[in-house]
Protein backbone atom coordinates (compact mmCIF):
# COMPACT_ATOMS: atom_id res chain seq x y z
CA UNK A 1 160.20 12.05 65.23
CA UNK A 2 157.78 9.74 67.58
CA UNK A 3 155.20 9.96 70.22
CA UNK A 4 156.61 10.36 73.94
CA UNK A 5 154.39 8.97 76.73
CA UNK A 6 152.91 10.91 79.27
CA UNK A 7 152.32 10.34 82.94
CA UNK A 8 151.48 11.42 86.28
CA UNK A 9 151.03 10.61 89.44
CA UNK A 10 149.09 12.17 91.71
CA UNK A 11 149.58 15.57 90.44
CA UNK A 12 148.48 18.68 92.59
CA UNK A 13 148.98 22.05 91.60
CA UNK A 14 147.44 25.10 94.03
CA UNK A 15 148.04 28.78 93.35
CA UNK A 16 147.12 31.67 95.06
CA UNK A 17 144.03 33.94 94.26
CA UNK A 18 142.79 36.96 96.29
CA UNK A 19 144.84 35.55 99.70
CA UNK A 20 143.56 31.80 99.21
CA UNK A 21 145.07 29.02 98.15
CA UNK A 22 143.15 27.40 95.30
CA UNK A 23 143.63 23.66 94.18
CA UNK A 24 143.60 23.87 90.51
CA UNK A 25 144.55 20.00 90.13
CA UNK A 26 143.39 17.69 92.77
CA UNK A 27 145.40 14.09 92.35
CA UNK A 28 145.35 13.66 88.64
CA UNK A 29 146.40 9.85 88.08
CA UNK A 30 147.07 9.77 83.89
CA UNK A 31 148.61 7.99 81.23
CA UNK A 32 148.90 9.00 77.79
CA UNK A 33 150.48 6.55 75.16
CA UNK A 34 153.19 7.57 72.62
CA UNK A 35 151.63 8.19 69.48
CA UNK A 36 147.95 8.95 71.06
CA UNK A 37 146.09 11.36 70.42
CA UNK A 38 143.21 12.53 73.28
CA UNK A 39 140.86 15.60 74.25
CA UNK A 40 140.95 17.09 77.41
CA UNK A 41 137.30 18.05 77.79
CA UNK A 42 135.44 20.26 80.86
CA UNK A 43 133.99 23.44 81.38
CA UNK A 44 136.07 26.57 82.26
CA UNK A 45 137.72 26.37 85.63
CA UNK A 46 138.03 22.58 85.24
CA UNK A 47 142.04 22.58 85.53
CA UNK A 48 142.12 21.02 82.23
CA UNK A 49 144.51 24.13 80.95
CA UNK A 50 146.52 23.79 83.99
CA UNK A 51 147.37 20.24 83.07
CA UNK A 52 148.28 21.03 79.52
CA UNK A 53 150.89 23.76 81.32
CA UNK A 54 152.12 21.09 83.13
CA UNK A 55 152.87 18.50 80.25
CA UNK A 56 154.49 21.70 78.56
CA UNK A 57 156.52 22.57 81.38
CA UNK A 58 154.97 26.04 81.28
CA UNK A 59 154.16 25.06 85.70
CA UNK A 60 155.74 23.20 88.08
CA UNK A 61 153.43 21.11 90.01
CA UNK A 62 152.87 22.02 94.05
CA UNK A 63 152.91 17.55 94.36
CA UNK A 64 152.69 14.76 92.61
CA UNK A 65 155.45 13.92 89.34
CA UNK A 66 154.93 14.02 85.99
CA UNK A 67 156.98 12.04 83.28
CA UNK A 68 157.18 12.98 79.97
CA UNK A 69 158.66 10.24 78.06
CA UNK A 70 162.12 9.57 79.88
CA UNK A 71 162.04 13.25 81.45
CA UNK A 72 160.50 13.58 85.20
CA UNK A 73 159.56 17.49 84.78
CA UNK A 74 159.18 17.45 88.73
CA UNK A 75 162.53 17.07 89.48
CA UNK A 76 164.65 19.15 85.93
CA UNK A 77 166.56 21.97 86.25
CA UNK A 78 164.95 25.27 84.89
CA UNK A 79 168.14 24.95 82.52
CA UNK A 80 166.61 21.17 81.19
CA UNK A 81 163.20 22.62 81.38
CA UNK A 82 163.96 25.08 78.89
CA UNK A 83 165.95 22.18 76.41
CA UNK A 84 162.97 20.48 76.58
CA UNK A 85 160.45 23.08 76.10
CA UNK A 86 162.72 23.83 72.78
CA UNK A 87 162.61 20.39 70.98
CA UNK A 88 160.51 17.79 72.96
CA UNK A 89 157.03 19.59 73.33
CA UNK A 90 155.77 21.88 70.75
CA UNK A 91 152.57 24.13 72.14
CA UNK A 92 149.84 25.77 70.34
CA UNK A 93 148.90 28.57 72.64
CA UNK A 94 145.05 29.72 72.93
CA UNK A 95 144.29 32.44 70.02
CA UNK A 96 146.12 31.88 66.64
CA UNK A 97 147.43 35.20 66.88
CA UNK A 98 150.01 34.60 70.19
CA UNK A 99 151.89 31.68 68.22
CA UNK A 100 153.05 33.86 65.19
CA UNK A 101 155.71 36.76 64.92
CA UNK A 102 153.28 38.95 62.28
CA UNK A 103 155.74 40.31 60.34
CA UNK A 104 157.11 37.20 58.90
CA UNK A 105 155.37 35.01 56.35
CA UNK A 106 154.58 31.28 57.60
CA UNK A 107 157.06 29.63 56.29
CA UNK A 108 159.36 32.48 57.94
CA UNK A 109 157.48 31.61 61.45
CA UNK A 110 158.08 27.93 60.88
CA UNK A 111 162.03 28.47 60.03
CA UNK A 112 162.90 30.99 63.25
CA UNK A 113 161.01 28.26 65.23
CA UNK A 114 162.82 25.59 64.26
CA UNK A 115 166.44 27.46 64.53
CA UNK A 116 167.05 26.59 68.39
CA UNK A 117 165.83 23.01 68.15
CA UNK A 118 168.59 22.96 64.94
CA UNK A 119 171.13 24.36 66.72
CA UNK A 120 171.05 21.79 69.57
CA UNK A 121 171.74 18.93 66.28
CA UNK A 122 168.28 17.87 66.84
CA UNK A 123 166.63 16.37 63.91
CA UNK A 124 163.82 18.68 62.51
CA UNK A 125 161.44 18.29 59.75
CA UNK A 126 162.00 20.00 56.32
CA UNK A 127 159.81 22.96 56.49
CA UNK A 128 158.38 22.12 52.91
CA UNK A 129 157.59 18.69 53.91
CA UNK A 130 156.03 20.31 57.01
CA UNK A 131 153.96 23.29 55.10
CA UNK A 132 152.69 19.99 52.64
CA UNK A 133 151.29 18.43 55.75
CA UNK A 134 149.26 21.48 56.90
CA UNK A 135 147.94 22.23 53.56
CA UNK A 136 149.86 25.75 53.66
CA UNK A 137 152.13 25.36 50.81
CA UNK A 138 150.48 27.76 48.53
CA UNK A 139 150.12 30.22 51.41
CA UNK A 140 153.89 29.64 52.44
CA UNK A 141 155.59 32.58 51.54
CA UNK A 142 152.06 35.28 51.73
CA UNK A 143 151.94 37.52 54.87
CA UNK A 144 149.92 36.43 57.71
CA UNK A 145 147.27 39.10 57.26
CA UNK A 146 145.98 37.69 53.56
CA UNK A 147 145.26 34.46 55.75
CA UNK A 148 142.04 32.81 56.71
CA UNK A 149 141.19 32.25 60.39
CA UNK A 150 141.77 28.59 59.99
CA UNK A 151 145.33 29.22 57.82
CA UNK A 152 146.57 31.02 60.71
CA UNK A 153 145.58 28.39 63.22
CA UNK A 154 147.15 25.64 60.82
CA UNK A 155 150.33 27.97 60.76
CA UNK A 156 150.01 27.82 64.62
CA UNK A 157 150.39 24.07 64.33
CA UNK A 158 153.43 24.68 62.09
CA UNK A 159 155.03 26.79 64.27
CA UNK A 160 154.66 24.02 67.10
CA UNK A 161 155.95 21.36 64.92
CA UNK A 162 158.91 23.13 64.28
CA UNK A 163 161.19 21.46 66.27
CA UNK A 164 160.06 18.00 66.00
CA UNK A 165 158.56 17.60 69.03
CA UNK A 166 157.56 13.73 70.45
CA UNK A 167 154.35 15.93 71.81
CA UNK A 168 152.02 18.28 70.88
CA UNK A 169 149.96 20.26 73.25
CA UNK A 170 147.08 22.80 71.58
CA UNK A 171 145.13 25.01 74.36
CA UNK A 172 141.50 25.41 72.39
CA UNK A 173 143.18 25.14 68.99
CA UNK A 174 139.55 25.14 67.18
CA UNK A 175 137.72 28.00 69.28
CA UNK A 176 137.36 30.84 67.53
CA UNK A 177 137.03 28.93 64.17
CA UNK A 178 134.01 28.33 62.15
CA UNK A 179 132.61 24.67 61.43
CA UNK A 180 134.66 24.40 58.19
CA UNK A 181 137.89 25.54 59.30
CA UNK A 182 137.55 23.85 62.93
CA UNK A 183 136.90 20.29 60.49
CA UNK A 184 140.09 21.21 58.79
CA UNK A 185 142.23 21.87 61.74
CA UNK A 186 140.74 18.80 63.55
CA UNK A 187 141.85 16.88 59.82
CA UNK A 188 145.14 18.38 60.57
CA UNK A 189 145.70 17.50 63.70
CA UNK A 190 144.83 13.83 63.15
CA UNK A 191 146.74 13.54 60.33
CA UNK A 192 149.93 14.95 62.44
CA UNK A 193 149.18 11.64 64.55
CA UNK A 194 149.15 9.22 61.63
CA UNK A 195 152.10 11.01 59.41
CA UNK A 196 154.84 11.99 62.20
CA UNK A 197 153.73 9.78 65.26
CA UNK A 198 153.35 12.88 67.26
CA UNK A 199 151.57 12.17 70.94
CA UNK A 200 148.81 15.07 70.78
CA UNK A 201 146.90 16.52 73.84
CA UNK A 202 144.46 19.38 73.44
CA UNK A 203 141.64 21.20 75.69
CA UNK A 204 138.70 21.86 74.77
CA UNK A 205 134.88 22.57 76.24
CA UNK A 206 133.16 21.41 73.05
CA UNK A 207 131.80 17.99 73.36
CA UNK A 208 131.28 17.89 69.53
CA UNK A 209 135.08 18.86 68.80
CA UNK A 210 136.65 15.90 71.55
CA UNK A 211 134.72 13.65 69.85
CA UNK A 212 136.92 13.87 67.03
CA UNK A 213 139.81 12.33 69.03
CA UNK A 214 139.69 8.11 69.54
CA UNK A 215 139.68 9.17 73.14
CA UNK A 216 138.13 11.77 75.72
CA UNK A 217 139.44 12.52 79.06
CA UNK A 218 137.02 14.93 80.76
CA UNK A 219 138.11 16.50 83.64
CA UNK A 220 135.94 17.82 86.57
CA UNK A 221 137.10 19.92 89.37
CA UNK A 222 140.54 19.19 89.28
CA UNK A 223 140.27 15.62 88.96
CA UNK A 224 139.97 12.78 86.46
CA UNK A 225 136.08 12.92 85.98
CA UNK A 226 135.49 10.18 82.96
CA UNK A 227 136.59 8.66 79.95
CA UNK A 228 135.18 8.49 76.72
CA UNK A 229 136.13 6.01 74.10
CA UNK A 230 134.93 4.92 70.86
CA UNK A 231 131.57 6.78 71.61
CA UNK A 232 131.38 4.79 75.01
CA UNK A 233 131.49 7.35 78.20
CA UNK A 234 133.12 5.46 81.51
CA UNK A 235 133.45 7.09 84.76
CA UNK A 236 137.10 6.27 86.21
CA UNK A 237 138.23 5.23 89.81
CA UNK A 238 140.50 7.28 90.81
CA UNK A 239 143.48 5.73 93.13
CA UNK A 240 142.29 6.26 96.37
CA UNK A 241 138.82 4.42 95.39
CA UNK A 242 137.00 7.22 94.56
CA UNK A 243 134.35 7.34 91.76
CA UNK A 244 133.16 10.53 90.17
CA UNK A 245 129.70 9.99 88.76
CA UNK A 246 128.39 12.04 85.44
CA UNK A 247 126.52 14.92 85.40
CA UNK A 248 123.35 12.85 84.74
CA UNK A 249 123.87 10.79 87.70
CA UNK A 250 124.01 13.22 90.03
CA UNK A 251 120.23 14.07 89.89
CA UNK A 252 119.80 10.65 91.40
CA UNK A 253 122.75 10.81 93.50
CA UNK A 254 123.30 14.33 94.78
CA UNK A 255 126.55 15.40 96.82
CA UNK A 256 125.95 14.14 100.59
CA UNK A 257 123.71 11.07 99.41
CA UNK A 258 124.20 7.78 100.73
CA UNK A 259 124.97 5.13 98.50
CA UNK A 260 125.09 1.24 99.21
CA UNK A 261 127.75 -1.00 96.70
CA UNK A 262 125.61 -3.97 96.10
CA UNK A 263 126.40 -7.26 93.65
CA UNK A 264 124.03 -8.84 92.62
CA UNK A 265 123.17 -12.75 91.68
CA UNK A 266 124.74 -12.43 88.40
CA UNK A 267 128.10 -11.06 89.49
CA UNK A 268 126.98 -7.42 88.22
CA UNK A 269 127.98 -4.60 90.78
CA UNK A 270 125.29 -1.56 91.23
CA UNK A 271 125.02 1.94 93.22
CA UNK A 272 121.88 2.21 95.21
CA UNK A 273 120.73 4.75 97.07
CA UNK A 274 120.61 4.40 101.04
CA UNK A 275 118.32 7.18 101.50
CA UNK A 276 115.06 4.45 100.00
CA UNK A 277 116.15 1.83 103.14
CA UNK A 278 115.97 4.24 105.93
């Protein structure tokens, strides 16, 4: 099992709500290494869950391609969609709950997950090596309903992993957790990264929880809105020159502001407002 790159190119993706069209995604330039491991951070509405459906193949976009290591979802048959979907991307869906068939015990779960990804010949990982990572192997064989809120959620990631999947998507996977279990499934998720290799990608609107992750793409009204890395926050230029600013820069630069590009002696380049010269 390894990591499998991610990348699009300005990816658009509009639905329809109430007789409008709504843009969702707006031109999202991105590029995700094999083997990293990033939060996709923003406030409901963002489009950050859109994306994830997108690297999952769960929505085609309206424009724009997407590759996901050497697949271009764009332009696969629903037929290779589905191939993929079964042993190339494993997804943690919002609320532990939807991942799980509650009549069979986790290990169960884990097994009739991984039975169409073994039936293709694709290598999958030995359940028991699998359970060992998660931390489930004395909960293997219980049923689902003697199991914490955070066991379930780590038996979500299980069920994902099935297959072997090259990337893992999670939708929220710490939301309805307490501290102590979210630190757990965060310790989980990272250790998924080091062990197996496994690209991850998850959403989340908790600043505190995409800190966790070596790197933070936040995403504001359908766009790229900033980066954060190594506790350093960077705004990002998008392709066609645009430059979102933060939240906190806003209050000095509202929407409809003009704003002069200006370097100065030492080389440095700075933002200041046009509204002071006129």
């Amino acid at each position: 099992m390894s990591g499998l790159t991610v990348r699009t190119h300005g990816l658009v993706h509009i639905y329809r709500a109430e007789g409008h069209d709504v843009a969702a995604l707006s031109g999202v330039d991105l590029t995700v290494a094999a083997g990293e491991q990033i939060a996709l951070l923003g406030p409901s509405g963002a489009g950050k869950s859109t994306l994830l459906a997108l690297f999952g193949g769960l929505l085609r976009p309206s424009a724009g391609r997407i590759h996901v290591g050497e697949h271009e979802l764009s332009a696969m048959t629903e037929g290779e969609i589905d191939a993929f979907r079964a042993g190339d991307v494993g997804i943690v869906l919002q609320g532990a709950a939807r991942n799980h068939l509650p009549w069979l015990s986790v290990r169960g779960n884990i097994d009739f997950a991984q039975q169409p990804a073994g039936r293709s010949g694709r290598d999958v990982p030995a359940i028991d090596e699998l359970l060992a990572l998660l931390g489930l192997s004395d909960v293997a064989d219980q049923p689902l309903e003697r199991l914490t809120p955070g066991q379930l959620q780590l038996a979500a990631l299980g069920v994902a992993l099935a297959g072997g999947p090259g990337l893992l998507l999670g939708d929220e996977p710490t939301s309805q957790l307490d501290h102590e279990s979210r630190d757990v499934v965060l310790d989980a998720l990272a250790e998924v990264g080091r062990t197996l290799g496994t690209t991850v990608v998850v959403v989340t609107h908790d600043p505190d929880v995409a800190r966790a992750f070596p790197r933070t793409v936040t995403i504001r009204d359908g766009r790229v809105g900033g980066e954060g890395r190594s506790g350093e926050e960077y705004s990002v230029v998008a392709a066609d020159g645009s430059l979102p600013l933060p939240p906190p820069a806003l209050g000095a630069f509202p929407p409809g502001t003009l704003v002069r590009v200006h370097q100065d002696e030492d080389g440095q380049w700075l933002l200041m407002s046009g509204e002071e010269e006129r």
